[in-house]
PDB file of N, CA and C in Angstrom:
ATOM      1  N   UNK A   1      -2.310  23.060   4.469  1.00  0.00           N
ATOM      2  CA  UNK A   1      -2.546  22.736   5.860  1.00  0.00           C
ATOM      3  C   UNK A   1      -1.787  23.731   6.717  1.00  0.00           C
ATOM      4  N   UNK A   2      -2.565  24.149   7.738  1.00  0.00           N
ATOM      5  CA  UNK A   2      -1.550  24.951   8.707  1.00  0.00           C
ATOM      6  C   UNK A   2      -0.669  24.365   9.476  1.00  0.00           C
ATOM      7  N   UNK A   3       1.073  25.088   9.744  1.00  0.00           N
ATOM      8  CA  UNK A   3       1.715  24.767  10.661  1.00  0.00           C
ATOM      9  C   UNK A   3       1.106  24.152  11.879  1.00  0.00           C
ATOM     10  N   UNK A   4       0.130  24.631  12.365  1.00  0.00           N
ATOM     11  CA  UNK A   4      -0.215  23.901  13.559  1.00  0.00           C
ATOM     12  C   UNK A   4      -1.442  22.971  13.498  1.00  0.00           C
ATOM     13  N   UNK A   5      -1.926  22.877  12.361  1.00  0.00           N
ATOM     14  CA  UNK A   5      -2.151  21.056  11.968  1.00  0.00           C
ATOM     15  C   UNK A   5      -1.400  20.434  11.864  1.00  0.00           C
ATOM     16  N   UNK A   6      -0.227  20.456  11.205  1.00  0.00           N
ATOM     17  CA  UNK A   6       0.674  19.498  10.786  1.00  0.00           C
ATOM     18  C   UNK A   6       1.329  19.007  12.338  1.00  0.00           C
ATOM     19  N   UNK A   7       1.822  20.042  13.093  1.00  0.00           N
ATOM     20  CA  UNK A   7       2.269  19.828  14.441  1.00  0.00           C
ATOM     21  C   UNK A   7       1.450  19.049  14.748  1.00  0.00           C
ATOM     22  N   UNK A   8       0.053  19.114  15.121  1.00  0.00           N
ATOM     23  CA  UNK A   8      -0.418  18.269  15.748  1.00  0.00           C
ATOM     24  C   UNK A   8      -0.833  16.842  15.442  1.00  0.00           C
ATOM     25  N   UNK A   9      -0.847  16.790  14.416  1.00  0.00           N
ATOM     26  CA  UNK A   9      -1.045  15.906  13.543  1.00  0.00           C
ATOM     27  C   UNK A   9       0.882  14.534  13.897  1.00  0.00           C
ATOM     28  N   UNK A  10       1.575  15.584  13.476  1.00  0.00           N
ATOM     29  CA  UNK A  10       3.085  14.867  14.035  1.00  0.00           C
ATOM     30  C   UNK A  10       3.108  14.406  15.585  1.00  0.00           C
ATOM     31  N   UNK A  11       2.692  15.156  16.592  1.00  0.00           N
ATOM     32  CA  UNK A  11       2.528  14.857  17.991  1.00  0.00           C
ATOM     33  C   UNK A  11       1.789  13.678  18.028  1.00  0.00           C
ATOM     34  N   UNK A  12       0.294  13.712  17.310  1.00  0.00           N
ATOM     35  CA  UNK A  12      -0.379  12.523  17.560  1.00  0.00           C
ATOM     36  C   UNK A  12       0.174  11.378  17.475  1.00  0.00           C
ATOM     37  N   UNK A  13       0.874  11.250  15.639  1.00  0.00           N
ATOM     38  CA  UNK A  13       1.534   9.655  15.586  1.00  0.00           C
ATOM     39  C   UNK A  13       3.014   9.770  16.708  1.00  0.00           C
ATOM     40  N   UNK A  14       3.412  10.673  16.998  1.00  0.00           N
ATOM     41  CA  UNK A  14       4.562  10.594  17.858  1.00  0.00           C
ATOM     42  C   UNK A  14       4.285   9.339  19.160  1.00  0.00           C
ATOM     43  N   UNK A  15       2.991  10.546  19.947  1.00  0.00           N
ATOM     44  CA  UNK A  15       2.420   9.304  20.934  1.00  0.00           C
ATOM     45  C   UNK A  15       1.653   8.123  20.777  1.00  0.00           C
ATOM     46  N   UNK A  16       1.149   8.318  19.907  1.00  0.00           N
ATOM     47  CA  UNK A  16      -0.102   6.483  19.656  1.00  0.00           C
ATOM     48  C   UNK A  16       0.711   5.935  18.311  1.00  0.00           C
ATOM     49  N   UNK A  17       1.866   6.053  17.681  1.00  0.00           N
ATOM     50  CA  UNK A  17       1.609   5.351  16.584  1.00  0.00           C
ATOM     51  C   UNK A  17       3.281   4.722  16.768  1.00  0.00           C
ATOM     52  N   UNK A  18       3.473   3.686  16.386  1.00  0.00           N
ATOM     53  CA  UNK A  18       4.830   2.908  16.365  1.00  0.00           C
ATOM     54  C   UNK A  18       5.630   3.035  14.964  1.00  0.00           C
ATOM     55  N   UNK A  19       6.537   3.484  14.234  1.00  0.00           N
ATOM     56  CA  UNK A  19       6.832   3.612  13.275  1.00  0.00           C
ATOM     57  C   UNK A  19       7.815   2.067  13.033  1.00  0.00           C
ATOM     58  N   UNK A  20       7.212   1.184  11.829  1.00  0.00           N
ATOM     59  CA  UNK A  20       7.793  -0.187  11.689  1.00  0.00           C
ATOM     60  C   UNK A  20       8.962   0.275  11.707  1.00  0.00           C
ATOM     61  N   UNK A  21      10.063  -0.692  11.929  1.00  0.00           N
ATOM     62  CA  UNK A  21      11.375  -1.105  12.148  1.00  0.00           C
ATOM     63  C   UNK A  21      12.080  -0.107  12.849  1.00  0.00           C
ATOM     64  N   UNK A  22      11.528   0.535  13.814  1.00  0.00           N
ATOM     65  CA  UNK A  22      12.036   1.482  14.555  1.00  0.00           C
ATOM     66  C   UNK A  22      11.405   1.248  16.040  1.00  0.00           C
ATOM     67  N   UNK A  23      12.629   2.066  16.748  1.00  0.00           N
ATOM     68  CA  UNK A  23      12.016   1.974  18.217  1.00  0.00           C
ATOM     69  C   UNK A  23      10.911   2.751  18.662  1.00  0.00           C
ATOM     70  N   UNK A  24       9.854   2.501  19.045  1.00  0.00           N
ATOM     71  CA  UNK A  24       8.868   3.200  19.531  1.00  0.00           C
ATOM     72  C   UNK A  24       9.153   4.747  19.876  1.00  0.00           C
ATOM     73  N   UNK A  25       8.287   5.626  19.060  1.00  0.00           N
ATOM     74  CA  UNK A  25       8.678   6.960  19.035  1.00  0.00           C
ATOM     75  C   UNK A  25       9.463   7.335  18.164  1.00  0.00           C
ATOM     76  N   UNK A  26      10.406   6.570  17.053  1.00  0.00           N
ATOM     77  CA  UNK A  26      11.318   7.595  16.936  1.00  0.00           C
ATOM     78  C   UNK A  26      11.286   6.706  15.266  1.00  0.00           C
ATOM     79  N   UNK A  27      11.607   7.580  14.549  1.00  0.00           N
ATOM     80  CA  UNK A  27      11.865   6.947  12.792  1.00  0.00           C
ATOM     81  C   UNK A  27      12.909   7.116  12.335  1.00  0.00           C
ATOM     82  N   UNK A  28      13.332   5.719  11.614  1.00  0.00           N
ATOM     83  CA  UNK A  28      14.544   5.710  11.475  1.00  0.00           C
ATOM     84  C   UNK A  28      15.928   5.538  12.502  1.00  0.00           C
ATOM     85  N   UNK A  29      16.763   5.522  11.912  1.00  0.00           N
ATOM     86  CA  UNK A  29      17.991   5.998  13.037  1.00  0.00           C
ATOM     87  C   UNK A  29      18.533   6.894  13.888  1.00  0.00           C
ATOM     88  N   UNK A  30      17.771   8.034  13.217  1.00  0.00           N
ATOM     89  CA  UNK A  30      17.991   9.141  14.335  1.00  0.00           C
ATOM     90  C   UNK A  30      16.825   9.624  14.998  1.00  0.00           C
ATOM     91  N   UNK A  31      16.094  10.608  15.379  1.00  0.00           N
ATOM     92  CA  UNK A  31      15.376  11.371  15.732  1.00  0.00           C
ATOM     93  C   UNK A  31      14.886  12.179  14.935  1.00  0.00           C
ATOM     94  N   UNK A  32      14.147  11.593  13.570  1.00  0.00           N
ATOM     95  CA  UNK A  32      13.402  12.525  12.737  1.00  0.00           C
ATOM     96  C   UNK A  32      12.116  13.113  13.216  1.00  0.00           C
ATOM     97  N   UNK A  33      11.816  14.218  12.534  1.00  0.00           N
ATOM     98  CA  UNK A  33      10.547  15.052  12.669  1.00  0.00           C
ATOM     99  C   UNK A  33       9.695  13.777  11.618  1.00  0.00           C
ATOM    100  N   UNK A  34       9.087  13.273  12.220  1.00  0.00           N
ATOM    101  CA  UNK A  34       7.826  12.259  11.975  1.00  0.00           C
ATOM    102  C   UNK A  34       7.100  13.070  10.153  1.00  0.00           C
ATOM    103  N   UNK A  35       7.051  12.725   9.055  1.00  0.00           N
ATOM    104  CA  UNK A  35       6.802  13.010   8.159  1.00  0.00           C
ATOM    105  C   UNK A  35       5.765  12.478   7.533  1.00  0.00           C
ATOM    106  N   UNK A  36       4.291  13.445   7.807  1.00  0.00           N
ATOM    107  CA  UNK A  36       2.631  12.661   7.517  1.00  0.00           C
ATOM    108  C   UNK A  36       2.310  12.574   6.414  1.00  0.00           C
ATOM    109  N   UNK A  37       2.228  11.946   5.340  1.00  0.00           N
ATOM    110  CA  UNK A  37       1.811  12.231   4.313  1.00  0.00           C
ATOM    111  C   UNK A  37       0.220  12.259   4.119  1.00  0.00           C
ATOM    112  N   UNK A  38      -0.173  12.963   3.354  1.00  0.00           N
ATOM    113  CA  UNK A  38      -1.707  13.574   3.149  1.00  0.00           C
ATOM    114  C   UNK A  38      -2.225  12.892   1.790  1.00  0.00           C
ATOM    115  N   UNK A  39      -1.794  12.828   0.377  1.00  0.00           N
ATOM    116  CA  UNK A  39      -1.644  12.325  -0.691  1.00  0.00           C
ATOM    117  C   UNK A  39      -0.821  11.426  -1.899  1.00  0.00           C
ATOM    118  N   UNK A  40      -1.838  11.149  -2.519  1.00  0.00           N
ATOM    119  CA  UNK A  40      -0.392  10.272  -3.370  1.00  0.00           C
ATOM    120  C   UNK A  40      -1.248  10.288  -4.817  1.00  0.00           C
ATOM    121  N   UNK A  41      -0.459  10.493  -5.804  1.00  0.00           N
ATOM    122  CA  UNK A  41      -0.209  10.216  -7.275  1.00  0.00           C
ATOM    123  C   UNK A  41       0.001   9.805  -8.288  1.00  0.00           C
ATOM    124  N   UNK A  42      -0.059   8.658  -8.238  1.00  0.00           N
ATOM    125  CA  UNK A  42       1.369   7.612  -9.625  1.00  0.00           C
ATOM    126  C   UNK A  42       2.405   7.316  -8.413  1.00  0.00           C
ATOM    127  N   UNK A  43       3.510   7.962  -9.017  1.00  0.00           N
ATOM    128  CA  UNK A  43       5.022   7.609  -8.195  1.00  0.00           C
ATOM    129  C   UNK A  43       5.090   8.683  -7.338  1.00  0.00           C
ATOM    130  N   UNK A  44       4.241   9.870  -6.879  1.00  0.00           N
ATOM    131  CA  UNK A  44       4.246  10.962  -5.859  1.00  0.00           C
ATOM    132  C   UNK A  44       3.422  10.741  -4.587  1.00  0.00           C
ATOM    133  N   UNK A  45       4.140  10.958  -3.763  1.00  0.00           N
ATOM    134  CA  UNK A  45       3.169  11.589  -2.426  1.00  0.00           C
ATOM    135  C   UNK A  45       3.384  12.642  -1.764  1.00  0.00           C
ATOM    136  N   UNK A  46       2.680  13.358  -1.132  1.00  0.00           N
ATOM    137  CA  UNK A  46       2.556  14.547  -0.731  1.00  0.00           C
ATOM    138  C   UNK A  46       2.519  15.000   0.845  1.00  0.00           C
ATOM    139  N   UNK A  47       3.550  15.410   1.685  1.00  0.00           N
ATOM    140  CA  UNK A  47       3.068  15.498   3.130  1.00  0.00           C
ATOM    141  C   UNK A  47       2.205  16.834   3.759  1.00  0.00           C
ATOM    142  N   UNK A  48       1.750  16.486   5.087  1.00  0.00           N
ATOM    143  CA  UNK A  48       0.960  17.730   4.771  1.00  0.00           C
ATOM    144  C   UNK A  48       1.168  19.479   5.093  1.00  0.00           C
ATOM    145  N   UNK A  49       2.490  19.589   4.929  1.00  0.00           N
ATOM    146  CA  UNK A  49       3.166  20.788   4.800  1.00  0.00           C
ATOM    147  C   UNK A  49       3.427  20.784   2.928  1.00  0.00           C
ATOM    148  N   UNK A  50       2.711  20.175   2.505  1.00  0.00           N
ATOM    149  CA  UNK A  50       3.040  20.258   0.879  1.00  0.00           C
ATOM    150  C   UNK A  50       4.139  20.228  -0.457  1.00  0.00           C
ATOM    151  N   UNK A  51       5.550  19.177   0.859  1.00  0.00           N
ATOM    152  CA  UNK A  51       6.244  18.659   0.000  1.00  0.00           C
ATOM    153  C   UNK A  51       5.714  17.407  -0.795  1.00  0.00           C
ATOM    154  N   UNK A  52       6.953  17.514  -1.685  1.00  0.00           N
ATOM    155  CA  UNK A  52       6.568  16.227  -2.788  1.00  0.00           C
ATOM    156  C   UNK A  52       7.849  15.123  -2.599  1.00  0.00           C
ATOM    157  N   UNK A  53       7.104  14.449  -2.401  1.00  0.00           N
ATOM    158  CA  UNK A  53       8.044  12.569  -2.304  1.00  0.00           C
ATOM    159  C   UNK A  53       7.891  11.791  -3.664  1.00  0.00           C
ATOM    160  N   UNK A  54       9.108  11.380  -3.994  1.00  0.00           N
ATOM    161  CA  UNK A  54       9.155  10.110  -4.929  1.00  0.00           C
ATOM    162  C   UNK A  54       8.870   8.600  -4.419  1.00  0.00           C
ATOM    163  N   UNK A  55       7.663   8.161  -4.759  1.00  0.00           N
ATOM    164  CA  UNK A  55       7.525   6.907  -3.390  1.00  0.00           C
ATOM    165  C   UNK A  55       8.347   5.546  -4.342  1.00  0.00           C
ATOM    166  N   UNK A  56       9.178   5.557  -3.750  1.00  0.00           N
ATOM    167  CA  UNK A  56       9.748   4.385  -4.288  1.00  0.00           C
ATOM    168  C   UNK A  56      10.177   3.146  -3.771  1.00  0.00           C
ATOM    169  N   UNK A  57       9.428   3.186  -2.552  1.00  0.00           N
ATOM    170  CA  UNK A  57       9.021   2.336  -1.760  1.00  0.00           C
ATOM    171  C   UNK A  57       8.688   0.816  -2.438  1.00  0.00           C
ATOM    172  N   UNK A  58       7.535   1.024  -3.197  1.00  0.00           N
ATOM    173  CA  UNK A  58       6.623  -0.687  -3.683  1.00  0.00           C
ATOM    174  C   UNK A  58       5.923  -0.083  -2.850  1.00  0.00           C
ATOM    175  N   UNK A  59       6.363  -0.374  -1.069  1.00  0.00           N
ATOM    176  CA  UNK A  59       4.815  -0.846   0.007  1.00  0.00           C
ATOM    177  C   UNK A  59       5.239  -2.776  -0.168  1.00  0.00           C
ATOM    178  N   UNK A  60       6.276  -3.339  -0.191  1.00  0.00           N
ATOM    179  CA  UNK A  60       6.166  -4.788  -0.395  1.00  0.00           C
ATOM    180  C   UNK A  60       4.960  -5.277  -1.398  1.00  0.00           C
ATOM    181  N   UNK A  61       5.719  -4.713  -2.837  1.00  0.00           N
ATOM    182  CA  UNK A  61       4.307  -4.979  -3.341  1.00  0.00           C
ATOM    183  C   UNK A  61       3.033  -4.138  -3.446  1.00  0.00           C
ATOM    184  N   UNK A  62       2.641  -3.920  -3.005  1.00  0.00           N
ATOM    185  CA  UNK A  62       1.349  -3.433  -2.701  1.00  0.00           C
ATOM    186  C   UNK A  62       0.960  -2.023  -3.219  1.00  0.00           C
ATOM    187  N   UNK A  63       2.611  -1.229  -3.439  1.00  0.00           N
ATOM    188  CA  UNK A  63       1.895  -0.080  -4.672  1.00  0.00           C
ATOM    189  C   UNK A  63       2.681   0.070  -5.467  1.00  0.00           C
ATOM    190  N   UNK A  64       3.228  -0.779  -6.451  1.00  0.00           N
ATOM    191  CA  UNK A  64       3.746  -0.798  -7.346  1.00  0.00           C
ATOM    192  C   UNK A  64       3.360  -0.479  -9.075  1.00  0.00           C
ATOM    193  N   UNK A  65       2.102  -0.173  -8.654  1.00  0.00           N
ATOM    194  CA  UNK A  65       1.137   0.495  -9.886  1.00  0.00           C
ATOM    195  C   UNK A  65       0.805   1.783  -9.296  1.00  0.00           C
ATOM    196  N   UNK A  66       1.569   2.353  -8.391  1.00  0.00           N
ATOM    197  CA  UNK A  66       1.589   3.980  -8.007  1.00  0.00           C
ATOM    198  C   UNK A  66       0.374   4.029  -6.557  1.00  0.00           C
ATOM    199  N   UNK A  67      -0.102   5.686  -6.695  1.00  0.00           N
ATOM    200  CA  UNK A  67      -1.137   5.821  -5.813  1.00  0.00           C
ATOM    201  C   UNK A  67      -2.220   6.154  -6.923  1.00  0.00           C
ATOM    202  N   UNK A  68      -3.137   6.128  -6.088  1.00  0.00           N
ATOM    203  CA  UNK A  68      -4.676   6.787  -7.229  1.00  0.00           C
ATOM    204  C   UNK A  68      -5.041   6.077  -8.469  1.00  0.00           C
ATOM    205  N   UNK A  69      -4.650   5.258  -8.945  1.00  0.00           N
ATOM    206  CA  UNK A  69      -4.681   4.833 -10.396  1.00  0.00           C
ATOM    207  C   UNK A  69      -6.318   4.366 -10.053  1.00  0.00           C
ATOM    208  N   UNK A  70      -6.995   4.852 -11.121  1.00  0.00           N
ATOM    209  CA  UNK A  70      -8.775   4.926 -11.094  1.00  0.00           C
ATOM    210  C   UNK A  70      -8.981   3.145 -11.433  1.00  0.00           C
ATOM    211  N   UNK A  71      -8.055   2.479 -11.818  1.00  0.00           N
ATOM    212  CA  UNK A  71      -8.621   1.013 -12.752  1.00  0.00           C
ATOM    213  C   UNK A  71      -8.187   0.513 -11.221  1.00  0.00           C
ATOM    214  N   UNK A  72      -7.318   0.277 -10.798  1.00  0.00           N
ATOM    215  CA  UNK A  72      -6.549  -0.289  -9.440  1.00  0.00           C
ATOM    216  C   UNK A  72      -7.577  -0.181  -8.182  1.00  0.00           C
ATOM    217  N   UNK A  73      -8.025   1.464  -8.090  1.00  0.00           N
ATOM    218  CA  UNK A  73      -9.435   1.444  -7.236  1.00  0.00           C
ATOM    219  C   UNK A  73     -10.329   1.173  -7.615  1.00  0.00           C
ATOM    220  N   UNK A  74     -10.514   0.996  -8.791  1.00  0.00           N
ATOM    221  CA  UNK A  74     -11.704   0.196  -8.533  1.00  0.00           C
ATOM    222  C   UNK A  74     -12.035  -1.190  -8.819  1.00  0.00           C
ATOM    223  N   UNK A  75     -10.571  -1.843  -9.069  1.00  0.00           N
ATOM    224  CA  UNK A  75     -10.564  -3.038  -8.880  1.00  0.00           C
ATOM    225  C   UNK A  75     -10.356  -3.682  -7.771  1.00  0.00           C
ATOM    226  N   UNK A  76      -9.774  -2.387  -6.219  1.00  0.00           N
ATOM    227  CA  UNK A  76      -9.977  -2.758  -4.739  1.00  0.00           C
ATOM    228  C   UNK A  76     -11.249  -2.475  -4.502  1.00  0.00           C
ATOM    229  N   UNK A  77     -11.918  -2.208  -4.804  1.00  0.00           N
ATOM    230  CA  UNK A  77     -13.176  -1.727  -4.234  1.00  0.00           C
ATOM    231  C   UNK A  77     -14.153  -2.524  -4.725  1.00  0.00           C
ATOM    232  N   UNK A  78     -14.372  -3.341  -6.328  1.00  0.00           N
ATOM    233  CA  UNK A  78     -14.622  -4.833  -6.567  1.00  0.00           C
ATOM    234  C   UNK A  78     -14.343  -6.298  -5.576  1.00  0.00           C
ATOM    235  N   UNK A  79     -13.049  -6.155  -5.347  1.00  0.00           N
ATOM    236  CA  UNK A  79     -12.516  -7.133  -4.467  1.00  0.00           C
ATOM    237  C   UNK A  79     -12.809  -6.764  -2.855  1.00  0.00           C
ATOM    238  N   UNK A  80     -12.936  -5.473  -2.671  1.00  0.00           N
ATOM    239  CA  UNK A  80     -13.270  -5.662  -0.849  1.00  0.00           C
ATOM    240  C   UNK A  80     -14.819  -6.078  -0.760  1.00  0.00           C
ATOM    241  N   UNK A  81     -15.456  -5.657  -1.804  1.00  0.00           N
ATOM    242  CA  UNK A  81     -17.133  -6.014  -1.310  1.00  0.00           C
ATOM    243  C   UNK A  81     -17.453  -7.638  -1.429  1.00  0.00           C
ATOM    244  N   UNK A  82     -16.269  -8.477  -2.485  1.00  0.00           N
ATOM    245  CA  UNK A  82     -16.349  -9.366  -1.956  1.00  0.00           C
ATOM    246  C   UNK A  82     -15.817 -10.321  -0.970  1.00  0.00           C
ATOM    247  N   UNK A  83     -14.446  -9.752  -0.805  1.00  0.00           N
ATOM    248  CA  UNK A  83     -13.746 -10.681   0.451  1.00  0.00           C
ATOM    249  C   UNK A  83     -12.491  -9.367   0.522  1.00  0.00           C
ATOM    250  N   UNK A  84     -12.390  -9.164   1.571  1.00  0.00           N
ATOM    251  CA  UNK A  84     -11.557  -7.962   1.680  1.00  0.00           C
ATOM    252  C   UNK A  84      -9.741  -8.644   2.088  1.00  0.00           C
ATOM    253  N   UNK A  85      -9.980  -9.094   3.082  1.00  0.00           N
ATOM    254  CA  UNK A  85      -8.984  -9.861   3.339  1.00  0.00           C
ATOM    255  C   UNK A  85      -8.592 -11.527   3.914  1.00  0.00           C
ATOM    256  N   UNK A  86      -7.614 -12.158   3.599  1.00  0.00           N
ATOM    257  CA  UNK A  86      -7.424 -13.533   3.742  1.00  0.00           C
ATOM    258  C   UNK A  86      -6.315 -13.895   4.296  1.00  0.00           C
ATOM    259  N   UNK A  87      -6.085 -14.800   4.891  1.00  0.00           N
ATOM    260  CA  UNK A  87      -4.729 -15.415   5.624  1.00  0.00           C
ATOM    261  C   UNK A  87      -3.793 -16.324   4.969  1.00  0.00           C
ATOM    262  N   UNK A  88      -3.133 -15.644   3.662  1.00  0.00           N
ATOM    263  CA  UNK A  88      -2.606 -16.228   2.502  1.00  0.00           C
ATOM    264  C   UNK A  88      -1.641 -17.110   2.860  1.00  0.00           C
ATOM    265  N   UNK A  89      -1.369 -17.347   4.331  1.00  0.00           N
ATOM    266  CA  UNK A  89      -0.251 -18.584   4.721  1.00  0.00           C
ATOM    267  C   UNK A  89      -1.531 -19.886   4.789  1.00  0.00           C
ATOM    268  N   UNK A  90      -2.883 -19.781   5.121  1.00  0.00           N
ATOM    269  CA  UNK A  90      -4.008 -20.825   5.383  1.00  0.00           C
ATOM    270  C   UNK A  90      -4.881 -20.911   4.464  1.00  0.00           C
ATOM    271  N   UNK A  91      -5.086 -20.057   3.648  1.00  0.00           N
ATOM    272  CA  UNK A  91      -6.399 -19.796   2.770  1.00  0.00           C
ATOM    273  C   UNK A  91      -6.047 -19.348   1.404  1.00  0.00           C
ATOM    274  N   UNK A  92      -6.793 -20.091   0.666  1.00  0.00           N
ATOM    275  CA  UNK A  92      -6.555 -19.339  -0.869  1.00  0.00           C
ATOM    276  C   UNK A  92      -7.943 -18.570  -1.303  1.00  0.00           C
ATOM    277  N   UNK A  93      -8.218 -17.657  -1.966  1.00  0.00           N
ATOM    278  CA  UNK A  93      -9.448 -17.295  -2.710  1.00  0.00           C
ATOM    279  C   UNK A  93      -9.550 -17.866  -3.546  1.00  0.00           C
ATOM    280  N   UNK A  94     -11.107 -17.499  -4.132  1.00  0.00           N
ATOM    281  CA  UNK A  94     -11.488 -17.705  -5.516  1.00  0.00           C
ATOM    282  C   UNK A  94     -10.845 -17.673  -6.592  1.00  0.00           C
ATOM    283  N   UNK A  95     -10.786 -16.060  -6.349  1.00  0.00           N
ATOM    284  CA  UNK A  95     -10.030 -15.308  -7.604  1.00  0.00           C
ATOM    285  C   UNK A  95      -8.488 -15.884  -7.764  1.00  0.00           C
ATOM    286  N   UNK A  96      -8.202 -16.084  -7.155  1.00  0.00           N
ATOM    287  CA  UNK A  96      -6.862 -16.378  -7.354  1.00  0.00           C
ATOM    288  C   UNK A  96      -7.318 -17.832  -8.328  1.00  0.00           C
ATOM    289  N   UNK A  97      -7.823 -18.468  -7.482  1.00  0.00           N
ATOM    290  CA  UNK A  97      -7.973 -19.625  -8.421  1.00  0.00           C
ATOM    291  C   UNK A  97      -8.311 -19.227 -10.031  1.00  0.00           C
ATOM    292  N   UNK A  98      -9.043 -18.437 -10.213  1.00  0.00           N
ATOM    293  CA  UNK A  98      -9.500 -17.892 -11.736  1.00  0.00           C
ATOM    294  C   UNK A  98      -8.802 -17.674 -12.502  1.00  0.00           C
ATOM    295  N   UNK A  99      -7.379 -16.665 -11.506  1.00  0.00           N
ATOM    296  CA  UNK A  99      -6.167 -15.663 -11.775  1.00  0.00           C
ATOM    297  C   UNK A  99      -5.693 -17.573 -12.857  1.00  0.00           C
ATOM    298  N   UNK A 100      -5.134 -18.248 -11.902  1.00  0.00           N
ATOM    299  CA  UNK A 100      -4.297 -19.385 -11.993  1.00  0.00           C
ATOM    300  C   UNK A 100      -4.976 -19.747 -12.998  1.00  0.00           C
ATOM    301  N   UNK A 101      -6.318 -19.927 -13.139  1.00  0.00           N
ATOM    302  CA  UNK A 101      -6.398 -20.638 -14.823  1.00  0.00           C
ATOM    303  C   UNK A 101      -6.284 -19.907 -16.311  1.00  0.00           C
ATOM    304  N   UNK A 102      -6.580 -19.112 -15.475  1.00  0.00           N
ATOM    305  CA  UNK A 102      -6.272 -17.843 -16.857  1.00  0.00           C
ATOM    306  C   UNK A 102      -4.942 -17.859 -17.117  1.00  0.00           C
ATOM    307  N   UNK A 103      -4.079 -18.129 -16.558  1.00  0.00           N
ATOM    308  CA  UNK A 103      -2.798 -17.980 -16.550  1.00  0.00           C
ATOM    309  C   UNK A 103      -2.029 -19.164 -17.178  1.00  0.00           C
ATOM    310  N   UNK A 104      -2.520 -20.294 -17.055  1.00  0.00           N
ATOM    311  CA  UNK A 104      -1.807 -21.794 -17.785  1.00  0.00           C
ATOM    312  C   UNK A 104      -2.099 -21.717 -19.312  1.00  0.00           C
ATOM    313  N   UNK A 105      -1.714 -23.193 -19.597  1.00  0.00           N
ATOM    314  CA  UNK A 105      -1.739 -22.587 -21.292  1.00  0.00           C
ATOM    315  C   UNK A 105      -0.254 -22.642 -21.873  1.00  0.00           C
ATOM    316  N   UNK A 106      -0.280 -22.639 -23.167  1.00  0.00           N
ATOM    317  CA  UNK A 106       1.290 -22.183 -23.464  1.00  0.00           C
ATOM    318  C   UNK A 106       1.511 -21.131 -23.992  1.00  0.00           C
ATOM    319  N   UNK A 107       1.010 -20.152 -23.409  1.00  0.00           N
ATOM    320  CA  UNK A 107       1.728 -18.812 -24.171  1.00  0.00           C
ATOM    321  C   UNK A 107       2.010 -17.911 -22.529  1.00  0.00           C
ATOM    322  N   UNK A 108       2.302 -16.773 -22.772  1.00  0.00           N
ATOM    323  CA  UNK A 108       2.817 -15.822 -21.637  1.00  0.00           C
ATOM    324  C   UNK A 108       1.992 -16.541 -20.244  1.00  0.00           C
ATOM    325  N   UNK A 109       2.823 -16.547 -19.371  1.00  0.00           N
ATOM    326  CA  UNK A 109       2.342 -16.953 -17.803  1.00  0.00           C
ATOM    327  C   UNK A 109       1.885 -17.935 -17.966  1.00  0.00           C
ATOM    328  N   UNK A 110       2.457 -18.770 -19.022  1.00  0.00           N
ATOM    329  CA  UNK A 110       2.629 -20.291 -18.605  1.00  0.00           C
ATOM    330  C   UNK A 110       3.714 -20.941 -17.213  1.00  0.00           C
ATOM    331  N   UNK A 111       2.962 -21.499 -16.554  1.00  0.00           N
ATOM    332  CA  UNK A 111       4.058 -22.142 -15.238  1.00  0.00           C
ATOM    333  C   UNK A 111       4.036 -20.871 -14.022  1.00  0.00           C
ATOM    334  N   UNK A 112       3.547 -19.742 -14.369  1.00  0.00           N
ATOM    335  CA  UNK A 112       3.416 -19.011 -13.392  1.00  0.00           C
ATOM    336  C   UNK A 112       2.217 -19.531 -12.140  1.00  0.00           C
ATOM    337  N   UNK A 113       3.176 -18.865 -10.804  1.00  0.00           N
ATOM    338  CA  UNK A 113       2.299 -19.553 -10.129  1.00  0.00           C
ATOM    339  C   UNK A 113       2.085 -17.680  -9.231  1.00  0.00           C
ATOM    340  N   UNK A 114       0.851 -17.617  -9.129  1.00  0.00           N
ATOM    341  CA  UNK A 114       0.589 -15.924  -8.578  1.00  0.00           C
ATOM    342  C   UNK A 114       0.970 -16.047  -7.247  1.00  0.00           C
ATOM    343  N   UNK A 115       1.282 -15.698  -6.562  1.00  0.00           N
ATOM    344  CA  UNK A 115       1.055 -14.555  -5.328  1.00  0.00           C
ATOM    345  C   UNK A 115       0.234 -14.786  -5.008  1.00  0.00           C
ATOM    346  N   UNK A 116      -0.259 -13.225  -5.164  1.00  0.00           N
ATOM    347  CA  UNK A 116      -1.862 -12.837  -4.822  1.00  0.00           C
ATOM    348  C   UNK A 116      -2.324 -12.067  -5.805  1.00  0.00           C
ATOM    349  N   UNK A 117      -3.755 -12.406  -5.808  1.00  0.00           N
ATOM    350  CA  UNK A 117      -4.601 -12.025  -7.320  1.00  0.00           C
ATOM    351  C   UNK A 117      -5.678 -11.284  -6.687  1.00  0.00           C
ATOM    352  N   UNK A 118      -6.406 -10.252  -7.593  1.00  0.00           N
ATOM    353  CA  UNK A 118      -7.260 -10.138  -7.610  1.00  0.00           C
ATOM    354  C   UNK A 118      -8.276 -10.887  -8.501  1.00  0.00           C
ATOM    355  N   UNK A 119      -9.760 -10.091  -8.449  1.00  0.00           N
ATOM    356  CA  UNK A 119     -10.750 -10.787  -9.521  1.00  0.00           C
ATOM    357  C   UNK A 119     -10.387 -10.796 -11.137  1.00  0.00           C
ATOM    358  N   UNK A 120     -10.780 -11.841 -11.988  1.00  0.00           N
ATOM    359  CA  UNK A 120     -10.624 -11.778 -12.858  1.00  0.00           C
ATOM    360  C   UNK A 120     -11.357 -11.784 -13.904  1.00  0.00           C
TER     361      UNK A 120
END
């Protein structure tokens, strides 16, 4: 990517974008140069000046089986065509329900109670 994509690209989220747990405009505790990432890998992501990050984040969950993994997409891409998203404090899915019976029993993930599931 060129220097002056990336600039602009940093300017944009500077003005329209809020960085969580930070004050509007600014990331983190100090005054960082806003850092876009372009890609991700397993445990890598990539910004778009073409450093490499160790994401060791999770994401709360949510990428803890990395980036890109081909079985993971296309087990989101199974699950968005049928219900993409739910209000897991009001609503339960299907699948989850499926998840939960598959799961009782007395052997491994007995008494487990899921989260959130995908299809099963």
């Amino acid at each position: 990517m060129t220097d002056s994509r990336a600039a602009e690209l940093r300017a944009l989220a500077e003005r329209h974008l809020w960085m969580p747990y930070s004050a509007p405009g600014s990331q983190g505790r100090a005054r960082d140069q806003i850092r876009v990432l372009d890609r991700g890998r397993g445990i890598r992501a990539w910004d778009v000046d073409g450093r490499d990050y160790l994401d060791g984040t999770s994401a709360l969950e949510a990428l803890i089986l990395g980036h890109g993994d081909p079985e993971v997409v296309e087990a989101i891409s199974r699950q968005a065509r049928e219900l993409s998203f739910i209000d897991g404090f009001r609503f339960v899915s299907a699948s989850q329900g499926r998840t939960r019976r598959g799961a009782g029993g007395g052997g491994p993930g007995h008494g487990v109670r899921p989260f959130h599931a995908g299809r099963r």
